[in-house]
Each structure stands twice: as C-alpha cells, then as structure tokens.
N, C-alpha and C. Protein backbone atom coordinates (compact mmCIF):
# COMPACT_ATOMS: atom_id res chain seq x y z
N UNK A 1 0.84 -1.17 0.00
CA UNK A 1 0.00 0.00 0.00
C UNK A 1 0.89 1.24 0.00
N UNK A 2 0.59 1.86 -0.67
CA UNK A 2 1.28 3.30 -0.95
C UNK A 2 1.03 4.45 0.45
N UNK A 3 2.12 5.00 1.01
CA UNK A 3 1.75 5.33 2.02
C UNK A 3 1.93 7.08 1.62
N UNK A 4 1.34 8.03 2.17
CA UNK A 4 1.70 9.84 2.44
C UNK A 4 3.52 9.51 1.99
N UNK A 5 4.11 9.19 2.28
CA UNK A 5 5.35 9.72 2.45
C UNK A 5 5.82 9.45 0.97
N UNK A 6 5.37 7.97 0.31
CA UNK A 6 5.42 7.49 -1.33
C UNK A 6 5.00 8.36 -2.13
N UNK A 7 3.62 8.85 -1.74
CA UNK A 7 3.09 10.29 -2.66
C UNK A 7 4.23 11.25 -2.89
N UNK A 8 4.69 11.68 -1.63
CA UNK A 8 5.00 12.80 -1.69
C UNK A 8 6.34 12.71 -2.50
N UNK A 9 7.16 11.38 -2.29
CA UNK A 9 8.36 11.42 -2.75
C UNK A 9 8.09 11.25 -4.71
N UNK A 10 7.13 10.78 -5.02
CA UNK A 10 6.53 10.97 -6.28
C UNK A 10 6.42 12.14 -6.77
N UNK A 11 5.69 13.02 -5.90
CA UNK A 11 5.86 14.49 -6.27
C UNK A 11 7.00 15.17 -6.50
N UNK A 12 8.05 14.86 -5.28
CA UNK A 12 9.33 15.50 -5.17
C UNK A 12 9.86 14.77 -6.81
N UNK A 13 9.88 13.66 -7.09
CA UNK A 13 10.42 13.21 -8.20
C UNK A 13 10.42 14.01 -9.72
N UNK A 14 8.73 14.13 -9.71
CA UNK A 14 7.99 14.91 -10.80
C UNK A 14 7.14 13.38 -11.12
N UNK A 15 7.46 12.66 -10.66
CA UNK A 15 6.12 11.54 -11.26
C UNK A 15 5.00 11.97 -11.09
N UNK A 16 4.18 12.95 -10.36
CA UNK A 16 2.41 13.05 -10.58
C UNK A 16 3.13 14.74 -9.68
N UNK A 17 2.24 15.16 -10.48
CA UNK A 17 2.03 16.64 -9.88
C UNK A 17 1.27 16.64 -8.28
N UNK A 18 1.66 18.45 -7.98
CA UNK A 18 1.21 18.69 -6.33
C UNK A 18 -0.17 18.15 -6.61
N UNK A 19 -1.48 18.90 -7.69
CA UNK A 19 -2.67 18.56 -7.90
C UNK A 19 -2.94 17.13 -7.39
N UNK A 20 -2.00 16.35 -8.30
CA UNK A 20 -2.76 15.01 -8.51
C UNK A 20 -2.34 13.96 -6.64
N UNK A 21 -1.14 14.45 -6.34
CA UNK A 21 -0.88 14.43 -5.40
C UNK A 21 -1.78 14.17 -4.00
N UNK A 22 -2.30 15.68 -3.89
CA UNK A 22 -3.09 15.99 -3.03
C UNK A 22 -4.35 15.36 -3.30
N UNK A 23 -4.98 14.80 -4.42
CA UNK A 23 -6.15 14.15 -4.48
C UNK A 23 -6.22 12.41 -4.13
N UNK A 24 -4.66 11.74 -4.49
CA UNK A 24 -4.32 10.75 -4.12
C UNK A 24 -4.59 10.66 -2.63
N UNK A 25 -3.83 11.64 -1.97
CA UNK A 25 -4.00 11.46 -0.81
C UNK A 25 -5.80 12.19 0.37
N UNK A 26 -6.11 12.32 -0.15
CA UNK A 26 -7.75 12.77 0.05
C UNK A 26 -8.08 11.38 -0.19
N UNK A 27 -8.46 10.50 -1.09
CA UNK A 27 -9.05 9.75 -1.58
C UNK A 27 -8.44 8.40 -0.78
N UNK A 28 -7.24 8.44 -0.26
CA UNK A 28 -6.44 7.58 0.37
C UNK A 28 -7.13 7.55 1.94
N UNK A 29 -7.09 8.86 2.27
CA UNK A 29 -7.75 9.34 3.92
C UNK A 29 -8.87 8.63 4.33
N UNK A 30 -9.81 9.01 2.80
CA UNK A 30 -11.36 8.60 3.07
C UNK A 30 -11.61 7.25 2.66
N UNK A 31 -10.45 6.42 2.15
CA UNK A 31 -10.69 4.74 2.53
C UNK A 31 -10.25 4.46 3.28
N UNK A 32 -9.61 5.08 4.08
CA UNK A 32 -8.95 4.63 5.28
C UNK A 32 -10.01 4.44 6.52
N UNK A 33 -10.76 5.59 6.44
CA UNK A 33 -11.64 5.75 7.10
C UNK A 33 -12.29 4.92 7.31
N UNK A 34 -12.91 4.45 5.71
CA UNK A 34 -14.36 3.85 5.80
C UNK A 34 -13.85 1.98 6.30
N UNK A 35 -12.84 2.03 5.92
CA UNK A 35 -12.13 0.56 6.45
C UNK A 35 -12.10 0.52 7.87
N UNK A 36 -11.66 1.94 8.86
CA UNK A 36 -11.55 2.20 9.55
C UNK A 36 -11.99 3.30 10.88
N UNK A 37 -13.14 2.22 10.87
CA UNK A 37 -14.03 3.74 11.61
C UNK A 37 -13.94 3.92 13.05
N UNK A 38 -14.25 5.15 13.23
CA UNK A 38 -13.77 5.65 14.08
C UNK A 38 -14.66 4.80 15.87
N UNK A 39 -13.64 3.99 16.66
CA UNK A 39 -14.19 3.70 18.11
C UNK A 39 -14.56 4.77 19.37
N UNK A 40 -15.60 4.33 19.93
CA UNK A 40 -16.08 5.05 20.28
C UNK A 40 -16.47 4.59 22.23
C-alpha cells in the first residue's frame, strides 16, 4: 500500500504533480476511514 510519504516522494520526483498528489491522498484518507471507523 502506498503510504503519504510514497506520494509525496513521487511528487518530489515529478512523477504526478502537487494537484494530482493531493487528491491521491484525500481519496487515500477517506478509505482509510471507511475501512476504519472511528471507536467510540
């Protein structure tokens, strides 16, 4: 699984832009979530 820090070093590379970047990781957050909901 691709973690925040893989994105980012992708970015730093030039493999996917800041844009596409930042949507990877949005979209990453909110399956995390739903895999992982919040205890209560």
């Amino acid at each position: 699984m691709m973690e925040r820090d893989d994105i980012r070093a992708a970015d730093a590379t030039g493999l996917i832009d800041e844009k596409r970047a930042a949507s990877v990781i949005a979209l990453s957050d909110s399956r995390r979530d739903a895999r992982e909901p919040c205890r209560r």
